[in-house]
PDB file of N, CA and C in Angstrom:
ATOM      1  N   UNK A   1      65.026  84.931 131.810  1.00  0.00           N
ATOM      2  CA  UNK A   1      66.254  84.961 132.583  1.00  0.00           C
ATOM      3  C   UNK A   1      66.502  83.605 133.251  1.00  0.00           C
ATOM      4  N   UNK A   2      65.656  82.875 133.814  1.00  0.00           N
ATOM      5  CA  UNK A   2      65.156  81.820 134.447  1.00  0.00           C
ATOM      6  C   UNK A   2      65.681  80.830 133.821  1.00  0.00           C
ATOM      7  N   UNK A   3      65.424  80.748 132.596  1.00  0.00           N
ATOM      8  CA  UNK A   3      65.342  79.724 130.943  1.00  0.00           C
ATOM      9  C   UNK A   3      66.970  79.553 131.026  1.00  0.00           C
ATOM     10  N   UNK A   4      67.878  81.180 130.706  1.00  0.00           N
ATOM     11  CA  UNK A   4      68.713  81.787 129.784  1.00  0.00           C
ATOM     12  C   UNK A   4      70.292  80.953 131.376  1.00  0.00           C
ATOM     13  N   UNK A   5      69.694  80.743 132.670  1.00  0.00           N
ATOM     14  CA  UNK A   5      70.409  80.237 133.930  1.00  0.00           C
ATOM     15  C   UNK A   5      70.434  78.905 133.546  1.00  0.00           C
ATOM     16  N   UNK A   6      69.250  78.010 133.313  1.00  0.00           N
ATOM     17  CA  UNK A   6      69.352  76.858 132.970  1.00  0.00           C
ATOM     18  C   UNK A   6      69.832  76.170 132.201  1.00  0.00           C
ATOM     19  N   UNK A   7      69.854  76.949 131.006  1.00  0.00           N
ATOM     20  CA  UNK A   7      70.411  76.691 129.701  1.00  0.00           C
ATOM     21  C   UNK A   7      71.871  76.467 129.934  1.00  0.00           C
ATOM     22  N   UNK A   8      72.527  77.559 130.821  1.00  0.00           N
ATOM     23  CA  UNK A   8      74.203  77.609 131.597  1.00  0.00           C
ATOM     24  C   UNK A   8      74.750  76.492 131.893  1.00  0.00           C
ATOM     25  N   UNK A   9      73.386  75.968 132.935  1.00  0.00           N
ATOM     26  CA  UNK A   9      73.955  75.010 134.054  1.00  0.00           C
ATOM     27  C   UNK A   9      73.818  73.658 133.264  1.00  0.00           C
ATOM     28  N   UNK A  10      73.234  73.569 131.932  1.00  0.00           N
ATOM     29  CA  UNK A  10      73.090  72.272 131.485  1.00  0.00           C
ATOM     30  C   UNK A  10      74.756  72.339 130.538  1.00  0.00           C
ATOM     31  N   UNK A  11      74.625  73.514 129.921  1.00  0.00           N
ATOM     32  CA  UNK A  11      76.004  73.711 129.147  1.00  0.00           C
ATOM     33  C   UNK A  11      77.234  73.596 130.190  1.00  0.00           C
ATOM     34  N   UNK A  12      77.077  74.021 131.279  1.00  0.00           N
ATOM     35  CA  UNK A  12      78.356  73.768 132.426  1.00  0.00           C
ATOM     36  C   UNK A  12      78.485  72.519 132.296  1.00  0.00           C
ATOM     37  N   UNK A  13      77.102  71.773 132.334  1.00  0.00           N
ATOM     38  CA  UNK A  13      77.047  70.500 132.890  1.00  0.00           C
ATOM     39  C   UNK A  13      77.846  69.604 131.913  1.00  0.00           C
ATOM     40  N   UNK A  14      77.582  69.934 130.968  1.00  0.00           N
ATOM     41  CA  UNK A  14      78.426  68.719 129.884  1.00  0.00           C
ATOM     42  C   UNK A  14      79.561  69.530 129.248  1.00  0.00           C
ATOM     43  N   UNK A  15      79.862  70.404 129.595  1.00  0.00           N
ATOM     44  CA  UNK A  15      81.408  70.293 129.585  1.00  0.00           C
ATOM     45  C   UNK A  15      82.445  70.137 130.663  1.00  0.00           C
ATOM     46  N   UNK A  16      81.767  69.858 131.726  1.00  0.00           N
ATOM     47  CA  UNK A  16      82.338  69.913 133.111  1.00  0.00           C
ATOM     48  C   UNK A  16      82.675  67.646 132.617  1.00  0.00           C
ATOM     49  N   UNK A  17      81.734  67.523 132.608  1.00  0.00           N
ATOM     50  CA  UNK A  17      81.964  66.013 132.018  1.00  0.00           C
ATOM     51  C   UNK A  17      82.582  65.941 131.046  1.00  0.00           C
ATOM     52  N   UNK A  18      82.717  66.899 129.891  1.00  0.00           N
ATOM     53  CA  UNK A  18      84.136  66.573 128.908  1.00  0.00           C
ATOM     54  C   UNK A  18      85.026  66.804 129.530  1.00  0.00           C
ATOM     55  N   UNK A  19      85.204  67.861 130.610  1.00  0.00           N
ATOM     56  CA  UNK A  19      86.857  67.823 130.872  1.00  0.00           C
ATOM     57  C   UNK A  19      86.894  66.682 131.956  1.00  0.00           C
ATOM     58  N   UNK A  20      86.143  65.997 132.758  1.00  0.00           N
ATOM     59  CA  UNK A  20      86.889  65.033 133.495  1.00  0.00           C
ATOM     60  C   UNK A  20      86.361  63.267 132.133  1.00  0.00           C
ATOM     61  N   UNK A  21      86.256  63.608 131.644  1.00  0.00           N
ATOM     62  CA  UNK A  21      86.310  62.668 130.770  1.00  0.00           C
ATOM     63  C   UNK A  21      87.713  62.815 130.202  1.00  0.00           C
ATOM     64  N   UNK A  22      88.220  64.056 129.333  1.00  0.00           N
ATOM     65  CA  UNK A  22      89.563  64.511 129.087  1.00  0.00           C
ATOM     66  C   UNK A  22      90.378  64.356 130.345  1.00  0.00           C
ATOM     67  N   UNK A  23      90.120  64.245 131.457  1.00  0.00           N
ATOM     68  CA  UNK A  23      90.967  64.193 132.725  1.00  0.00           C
ATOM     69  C   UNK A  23      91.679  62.834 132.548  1.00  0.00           C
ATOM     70  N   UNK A  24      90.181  61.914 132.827  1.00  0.00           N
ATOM     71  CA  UNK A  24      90.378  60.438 132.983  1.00  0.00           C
ATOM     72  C   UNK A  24      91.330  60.086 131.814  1.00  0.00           C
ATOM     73  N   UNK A  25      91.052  60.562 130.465  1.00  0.00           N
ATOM     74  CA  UNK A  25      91.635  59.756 129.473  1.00  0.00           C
ATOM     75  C   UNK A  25      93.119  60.220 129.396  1.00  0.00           C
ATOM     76  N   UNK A  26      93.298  61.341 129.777  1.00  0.00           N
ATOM     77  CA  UNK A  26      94.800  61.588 129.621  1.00  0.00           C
ATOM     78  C   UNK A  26      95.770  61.045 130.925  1.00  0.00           C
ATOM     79  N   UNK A  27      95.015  60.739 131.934  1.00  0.00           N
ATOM     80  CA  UNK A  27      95.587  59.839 132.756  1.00  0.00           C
ATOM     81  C   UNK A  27      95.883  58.861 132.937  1.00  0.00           C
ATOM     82  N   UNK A  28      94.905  57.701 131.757  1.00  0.00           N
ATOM     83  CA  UNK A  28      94.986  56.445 131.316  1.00  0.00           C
ATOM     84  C   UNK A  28      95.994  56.540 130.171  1.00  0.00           C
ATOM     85  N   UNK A  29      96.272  57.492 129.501  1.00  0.00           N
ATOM     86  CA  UNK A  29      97.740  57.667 128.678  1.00  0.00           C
ATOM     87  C   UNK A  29      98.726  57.722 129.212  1.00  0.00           C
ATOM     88  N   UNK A  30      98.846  58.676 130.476  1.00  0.00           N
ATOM     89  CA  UNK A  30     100.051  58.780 130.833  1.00  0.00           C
ATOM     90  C   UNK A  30     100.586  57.561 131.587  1.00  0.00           C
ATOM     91  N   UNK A  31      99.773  56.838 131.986  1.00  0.00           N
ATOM     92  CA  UNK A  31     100.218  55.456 132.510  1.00  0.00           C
ATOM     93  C   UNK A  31     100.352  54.255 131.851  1.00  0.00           C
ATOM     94  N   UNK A  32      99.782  54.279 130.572  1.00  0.00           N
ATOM     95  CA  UNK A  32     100.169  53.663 129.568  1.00  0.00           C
ATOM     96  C   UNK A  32     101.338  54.135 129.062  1.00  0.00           C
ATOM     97  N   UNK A  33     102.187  55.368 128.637  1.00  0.00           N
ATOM     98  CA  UNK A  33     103.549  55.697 128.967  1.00  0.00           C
ATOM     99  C   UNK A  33     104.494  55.862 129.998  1.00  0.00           C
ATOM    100  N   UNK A  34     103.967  55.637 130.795  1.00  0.00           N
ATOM    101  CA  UNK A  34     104.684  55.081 131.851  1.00  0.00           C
ATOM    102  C   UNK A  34     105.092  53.234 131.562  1.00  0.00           C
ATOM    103  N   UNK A  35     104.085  52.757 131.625  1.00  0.00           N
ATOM    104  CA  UNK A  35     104.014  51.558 131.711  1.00  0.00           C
ATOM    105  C   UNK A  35     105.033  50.994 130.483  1.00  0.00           C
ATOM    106  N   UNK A  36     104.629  51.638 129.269  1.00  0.00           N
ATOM    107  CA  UNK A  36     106.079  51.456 128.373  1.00  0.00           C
ATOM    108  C   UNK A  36     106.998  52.018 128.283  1.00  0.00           C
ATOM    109  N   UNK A  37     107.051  53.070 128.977  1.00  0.00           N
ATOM    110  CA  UNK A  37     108.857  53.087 129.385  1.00  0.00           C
ATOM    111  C   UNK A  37     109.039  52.176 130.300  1.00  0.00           C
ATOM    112  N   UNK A  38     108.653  51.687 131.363  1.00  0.00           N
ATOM    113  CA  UNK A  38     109.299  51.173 131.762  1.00  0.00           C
ATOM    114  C   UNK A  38     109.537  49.381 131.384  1.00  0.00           C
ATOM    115  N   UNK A  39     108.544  49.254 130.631  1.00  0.00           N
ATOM    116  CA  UNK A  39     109.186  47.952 129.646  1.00  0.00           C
ATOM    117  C   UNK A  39     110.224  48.107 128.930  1.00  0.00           C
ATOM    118  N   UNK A  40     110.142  49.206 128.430  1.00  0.00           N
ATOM    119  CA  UNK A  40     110.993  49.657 127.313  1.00  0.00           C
ATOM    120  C   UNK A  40     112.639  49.414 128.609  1.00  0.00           C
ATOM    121  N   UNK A  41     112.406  49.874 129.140  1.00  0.00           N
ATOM    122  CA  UNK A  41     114.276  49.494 130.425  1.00  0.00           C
ATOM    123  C   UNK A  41     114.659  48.693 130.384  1.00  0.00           C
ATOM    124  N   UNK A  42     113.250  48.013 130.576  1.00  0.00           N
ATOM    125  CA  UNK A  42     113.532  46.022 131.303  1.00  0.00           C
ATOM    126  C   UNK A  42     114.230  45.780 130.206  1.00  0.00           C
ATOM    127  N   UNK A  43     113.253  46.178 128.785  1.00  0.00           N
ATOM    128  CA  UNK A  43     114.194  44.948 127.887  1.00  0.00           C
ATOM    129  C   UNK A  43     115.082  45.407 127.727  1.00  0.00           C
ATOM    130  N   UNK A  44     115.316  47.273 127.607  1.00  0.00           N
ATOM    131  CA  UNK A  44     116.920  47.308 127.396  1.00  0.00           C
ATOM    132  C   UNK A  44     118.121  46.474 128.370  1.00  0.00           C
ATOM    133  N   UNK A  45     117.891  46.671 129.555  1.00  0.00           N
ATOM    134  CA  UNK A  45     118.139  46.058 130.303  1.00  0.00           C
ATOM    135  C   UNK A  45     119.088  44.825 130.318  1.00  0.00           C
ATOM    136  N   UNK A  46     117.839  43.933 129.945  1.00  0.00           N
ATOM    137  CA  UNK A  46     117.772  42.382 129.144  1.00  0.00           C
ATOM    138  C   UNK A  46     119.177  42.358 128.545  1.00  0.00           C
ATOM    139  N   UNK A  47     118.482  42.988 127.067  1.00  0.00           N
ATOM    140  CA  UNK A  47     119.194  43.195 125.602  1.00  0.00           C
ATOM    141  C   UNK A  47     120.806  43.420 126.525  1.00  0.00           C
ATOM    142  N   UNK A  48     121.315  44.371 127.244  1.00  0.00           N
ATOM    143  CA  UNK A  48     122.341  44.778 128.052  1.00  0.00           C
ATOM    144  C   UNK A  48     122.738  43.386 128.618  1.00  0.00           C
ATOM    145  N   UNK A  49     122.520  42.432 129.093  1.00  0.00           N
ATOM    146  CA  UNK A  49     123.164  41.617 130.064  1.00  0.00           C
ATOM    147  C   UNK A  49     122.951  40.755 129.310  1.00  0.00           C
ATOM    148  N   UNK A  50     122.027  40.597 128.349  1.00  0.00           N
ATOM    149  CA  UNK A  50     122.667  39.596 127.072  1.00  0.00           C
ATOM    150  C   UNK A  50     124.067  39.303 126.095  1.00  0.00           C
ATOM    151  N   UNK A  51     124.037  40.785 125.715  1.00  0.00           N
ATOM    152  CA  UNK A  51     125.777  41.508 125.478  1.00  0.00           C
ATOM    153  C   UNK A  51     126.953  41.224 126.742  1.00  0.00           C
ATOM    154  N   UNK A  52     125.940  41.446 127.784  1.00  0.00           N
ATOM    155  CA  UNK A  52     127.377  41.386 128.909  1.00  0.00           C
ATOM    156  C   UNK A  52     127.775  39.813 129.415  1.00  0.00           C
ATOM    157  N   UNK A  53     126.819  39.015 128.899  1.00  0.00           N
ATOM    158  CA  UNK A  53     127.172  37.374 129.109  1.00  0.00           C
ATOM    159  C   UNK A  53     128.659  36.594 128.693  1.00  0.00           C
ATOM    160  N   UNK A  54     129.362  36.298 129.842  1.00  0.00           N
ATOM    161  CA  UNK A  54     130.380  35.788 129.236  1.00  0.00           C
ATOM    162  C   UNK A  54     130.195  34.140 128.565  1.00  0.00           C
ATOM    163  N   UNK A  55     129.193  33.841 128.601  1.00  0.00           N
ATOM    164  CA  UNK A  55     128.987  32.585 128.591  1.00  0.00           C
ATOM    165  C   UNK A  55     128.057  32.483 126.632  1.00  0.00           C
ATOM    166  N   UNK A  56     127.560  33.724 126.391  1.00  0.00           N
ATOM    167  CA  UNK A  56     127.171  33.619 125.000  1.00  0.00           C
ATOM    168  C   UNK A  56     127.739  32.890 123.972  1.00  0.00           C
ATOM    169  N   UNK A  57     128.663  33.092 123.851  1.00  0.00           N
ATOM    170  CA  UNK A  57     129.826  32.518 122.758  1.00  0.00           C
ATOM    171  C   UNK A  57     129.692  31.136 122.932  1.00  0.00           C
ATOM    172  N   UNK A  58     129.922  30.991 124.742  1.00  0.00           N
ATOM    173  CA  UNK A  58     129.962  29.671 125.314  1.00  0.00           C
ATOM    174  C   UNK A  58     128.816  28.682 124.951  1.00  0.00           C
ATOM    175  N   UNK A  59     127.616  29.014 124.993  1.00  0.00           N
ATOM    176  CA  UNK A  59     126.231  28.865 124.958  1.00  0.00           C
ATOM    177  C   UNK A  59     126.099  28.590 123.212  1.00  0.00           C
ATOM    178  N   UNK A  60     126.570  29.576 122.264  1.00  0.00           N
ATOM    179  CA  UNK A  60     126.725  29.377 121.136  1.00  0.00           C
ATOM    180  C   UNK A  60     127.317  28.573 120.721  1.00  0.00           C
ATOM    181  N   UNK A  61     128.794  27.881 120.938  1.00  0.00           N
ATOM    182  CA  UNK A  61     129.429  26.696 120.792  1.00  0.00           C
ATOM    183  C   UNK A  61     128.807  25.091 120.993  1.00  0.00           C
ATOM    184  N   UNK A  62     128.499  25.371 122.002  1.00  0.00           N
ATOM    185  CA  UNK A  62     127.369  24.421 122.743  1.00  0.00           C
ATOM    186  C   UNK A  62     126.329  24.191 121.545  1.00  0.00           C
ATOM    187  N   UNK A  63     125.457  25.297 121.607  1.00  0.00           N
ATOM    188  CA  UNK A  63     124.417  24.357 120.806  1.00  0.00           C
ATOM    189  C   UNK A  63     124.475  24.523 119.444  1.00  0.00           C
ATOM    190  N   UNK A  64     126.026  24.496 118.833  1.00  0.00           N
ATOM    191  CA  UNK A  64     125.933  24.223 117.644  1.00  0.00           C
ATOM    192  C   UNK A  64     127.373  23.241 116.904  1.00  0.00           C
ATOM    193  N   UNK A  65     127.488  22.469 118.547  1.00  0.00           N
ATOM    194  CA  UNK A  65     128.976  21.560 118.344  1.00  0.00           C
ATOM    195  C   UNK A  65     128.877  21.150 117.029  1.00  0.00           C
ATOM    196  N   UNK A  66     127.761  20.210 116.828  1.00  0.00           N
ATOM    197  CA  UNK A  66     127.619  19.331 115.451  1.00  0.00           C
ATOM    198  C   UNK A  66     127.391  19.959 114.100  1.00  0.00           C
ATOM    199  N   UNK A  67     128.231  21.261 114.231  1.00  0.00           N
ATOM    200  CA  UNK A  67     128.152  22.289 112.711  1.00  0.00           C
ATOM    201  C   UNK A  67     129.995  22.641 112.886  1.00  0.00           C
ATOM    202  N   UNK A  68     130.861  21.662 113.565  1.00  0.00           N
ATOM    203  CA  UNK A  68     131.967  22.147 113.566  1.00  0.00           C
ATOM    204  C   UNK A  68     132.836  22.265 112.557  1.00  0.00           C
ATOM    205  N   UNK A  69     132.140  21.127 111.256  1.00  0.00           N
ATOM    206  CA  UNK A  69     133.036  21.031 110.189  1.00  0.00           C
ATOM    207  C   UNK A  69     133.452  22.379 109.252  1.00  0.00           C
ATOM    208  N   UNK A  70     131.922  23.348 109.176  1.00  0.00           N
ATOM    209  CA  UNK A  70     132.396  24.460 109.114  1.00  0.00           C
ATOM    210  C   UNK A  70     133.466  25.398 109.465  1.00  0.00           C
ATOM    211  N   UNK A  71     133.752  25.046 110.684  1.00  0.00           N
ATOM    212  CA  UNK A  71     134.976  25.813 111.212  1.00  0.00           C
ATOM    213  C   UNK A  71     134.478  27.105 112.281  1.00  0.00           C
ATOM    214  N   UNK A  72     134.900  27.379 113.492  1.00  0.00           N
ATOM    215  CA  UNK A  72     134.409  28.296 113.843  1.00  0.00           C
ATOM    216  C   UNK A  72     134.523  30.042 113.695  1.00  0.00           C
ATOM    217  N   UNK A  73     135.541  30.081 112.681  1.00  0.00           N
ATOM    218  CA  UNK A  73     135.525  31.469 112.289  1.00  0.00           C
ATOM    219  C   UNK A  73     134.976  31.271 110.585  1.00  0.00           C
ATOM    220  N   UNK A  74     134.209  30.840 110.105  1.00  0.00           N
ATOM    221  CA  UNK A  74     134.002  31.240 108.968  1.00  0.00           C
ATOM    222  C   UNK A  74     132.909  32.031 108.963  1.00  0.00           C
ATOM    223  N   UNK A  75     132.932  32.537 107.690  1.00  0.00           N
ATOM    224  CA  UNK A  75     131.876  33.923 107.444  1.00  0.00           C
ATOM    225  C   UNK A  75     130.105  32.746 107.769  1.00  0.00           C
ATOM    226  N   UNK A  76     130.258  31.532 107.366  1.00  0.00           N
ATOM    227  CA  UNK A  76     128.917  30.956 107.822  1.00  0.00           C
ATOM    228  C   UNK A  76     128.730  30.884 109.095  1.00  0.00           C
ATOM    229  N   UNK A  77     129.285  30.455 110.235  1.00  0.00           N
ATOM    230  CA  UNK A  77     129.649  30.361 111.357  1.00  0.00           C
ATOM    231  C   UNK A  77     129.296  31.601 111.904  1.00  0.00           C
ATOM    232  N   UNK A  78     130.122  32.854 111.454  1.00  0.00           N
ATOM    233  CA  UNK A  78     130.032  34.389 112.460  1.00  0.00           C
ATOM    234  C   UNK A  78     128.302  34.435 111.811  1.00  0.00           C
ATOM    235  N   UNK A  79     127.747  34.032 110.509  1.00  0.00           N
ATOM    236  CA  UNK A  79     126.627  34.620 110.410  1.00  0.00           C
ATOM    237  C   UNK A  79     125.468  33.556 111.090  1.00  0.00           C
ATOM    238  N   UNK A  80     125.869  32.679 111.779  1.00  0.00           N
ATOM    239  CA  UNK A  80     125.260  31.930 112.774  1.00  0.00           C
ATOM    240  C   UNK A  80     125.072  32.318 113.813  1.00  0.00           C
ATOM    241  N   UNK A  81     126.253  32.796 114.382  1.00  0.00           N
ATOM    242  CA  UNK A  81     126.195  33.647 115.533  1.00  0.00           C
ATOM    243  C   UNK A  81     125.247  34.909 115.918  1.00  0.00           C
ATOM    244  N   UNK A  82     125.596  35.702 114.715  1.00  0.00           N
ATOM    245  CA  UNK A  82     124.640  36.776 114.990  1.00  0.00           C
ATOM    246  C   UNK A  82     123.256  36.420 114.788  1.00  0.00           C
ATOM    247  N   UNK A  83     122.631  35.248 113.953  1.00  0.00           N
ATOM    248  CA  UNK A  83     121.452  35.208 114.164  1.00  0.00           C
ATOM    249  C   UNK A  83     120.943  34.554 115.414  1.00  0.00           C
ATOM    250  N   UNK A  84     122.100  33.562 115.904  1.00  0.00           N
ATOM    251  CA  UNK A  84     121.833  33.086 117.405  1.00  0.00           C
ATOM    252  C   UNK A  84     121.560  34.787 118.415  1.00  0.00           C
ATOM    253  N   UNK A  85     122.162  35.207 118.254  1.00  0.00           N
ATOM    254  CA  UNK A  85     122.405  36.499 119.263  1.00  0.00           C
ATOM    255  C   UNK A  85     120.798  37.256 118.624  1.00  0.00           C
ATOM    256  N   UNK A  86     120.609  37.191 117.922  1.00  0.00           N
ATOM    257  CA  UNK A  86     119.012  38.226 116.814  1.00  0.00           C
ATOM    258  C   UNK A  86     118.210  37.376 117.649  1.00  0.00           C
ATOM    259  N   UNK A  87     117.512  36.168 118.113  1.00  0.00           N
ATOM    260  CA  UNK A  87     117.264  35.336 118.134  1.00  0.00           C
ATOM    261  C   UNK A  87     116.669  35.150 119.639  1.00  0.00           C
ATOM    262  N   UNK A  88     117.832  35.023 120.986  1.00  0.00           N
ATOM    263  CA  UNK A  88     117.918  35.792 121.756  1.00  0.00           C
ATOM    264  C   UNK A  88     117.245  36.540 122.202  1.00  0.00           C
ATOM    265  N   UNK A  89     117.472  37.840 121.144  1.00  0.00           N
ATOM    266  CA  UNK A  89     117.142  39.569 121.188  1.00  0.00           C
ATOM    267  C   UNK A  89     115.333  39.540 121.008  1.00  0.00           C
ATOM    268  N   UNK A  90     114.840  38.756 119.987  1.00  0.00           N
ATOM    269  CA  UNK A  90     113.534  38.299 119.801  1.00  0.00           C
ATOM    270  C   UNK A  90     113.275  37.666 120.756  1.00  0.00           C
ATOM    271  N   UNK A  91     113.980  36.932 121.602  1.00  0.00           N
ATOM    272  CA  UNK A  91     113.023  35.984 122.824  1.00  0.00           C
ATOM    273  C   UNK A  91     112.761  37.152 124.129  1.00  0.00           C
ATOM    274  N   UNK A  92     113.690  38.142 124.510  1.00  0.00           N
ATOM    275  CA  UNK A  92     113.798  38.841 125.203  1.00  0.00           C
ATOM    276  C   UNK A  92     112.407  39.687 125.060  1.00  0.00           C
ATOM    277  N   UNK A  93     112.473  40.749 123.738  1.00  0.00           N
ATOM    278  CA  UNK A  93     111.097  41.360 123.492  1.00  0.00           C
ATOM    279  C   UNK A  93     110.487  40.613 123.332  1.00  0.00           C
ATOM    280  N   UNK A  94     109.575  39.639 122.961  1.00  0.00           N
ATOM    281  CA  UNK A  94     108.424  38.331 123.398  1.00  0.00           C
ATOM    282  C   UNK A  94     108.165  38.436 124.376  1.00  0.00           C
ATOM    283  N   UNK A  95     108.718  38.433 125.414  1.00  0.00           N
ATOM    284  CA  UNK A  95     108.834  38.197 126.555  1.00  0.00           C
ATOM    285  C   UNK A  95     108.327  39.219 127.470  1.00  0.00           C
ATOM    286  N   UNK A  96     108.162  40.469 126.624  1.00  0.00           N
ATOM    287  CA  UNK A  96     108.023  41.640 127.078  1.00  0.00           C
ATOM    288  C   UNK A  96     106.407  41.916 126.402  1.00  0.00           C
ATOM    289  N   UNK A  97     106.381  41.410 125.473  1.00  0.00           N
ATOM    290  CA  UNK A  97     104.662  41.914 124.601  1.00  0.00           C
ATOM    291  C   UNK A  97     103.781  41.782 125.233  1.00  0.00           C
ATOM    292  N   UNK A  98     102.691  42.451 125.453  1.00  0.00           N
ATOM    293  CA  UNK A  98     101.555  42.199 126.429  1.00  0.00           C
ATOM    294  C   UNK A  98     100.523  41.370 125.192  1.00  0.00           C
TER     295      UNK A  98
END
């Protein structure tokens, strides 16, 4: 009977340590989802007031005066743009990578 108590308290014993082992680790998850949502904002965020810049276009003109011969509405030109703006969008998440 003696044996059959001990045997309990050793079996309590290590599962009482799996569940705060399972405690700890699901708490170190949930703050690791925490922690990326809330990166995940910032850059939306970002990405958001990148779009809302009135000065993009502006900023885009700028550093690409010496490509004017193209013209600024041609299909090479708009596809300049959007990779300027992709570009951007990549410096923003960088910026964010741990």
């Amino acid at each position: 009977m003696k044996d059959d108590i001990q045997i309990l308290q050793k079996e309590n014993k290590i599962l009482t340590n799996k569940i705060f082992d399972l405690q700890n680790k699901y708490f170190l998850l949930i703050n690791d989802l925490k922690n990326e949502k809330i990166k995940r904002i910032v850059i939306q965020k970002e990405i958001t007031n990148l779009f809302r810049k009135e000065t993009l276009c502006e900023e885009f003109i700028q550093t690409n005066k010496h490509k004017d011969a193209i013209g600024l509405y041609s299909d090479a030109s708009v596809y300049r743009f959007f990779s300027f703006i992709k570009h951007k969008w990549y410096d923003i998440i960088n910026n964010y990578q741990i």
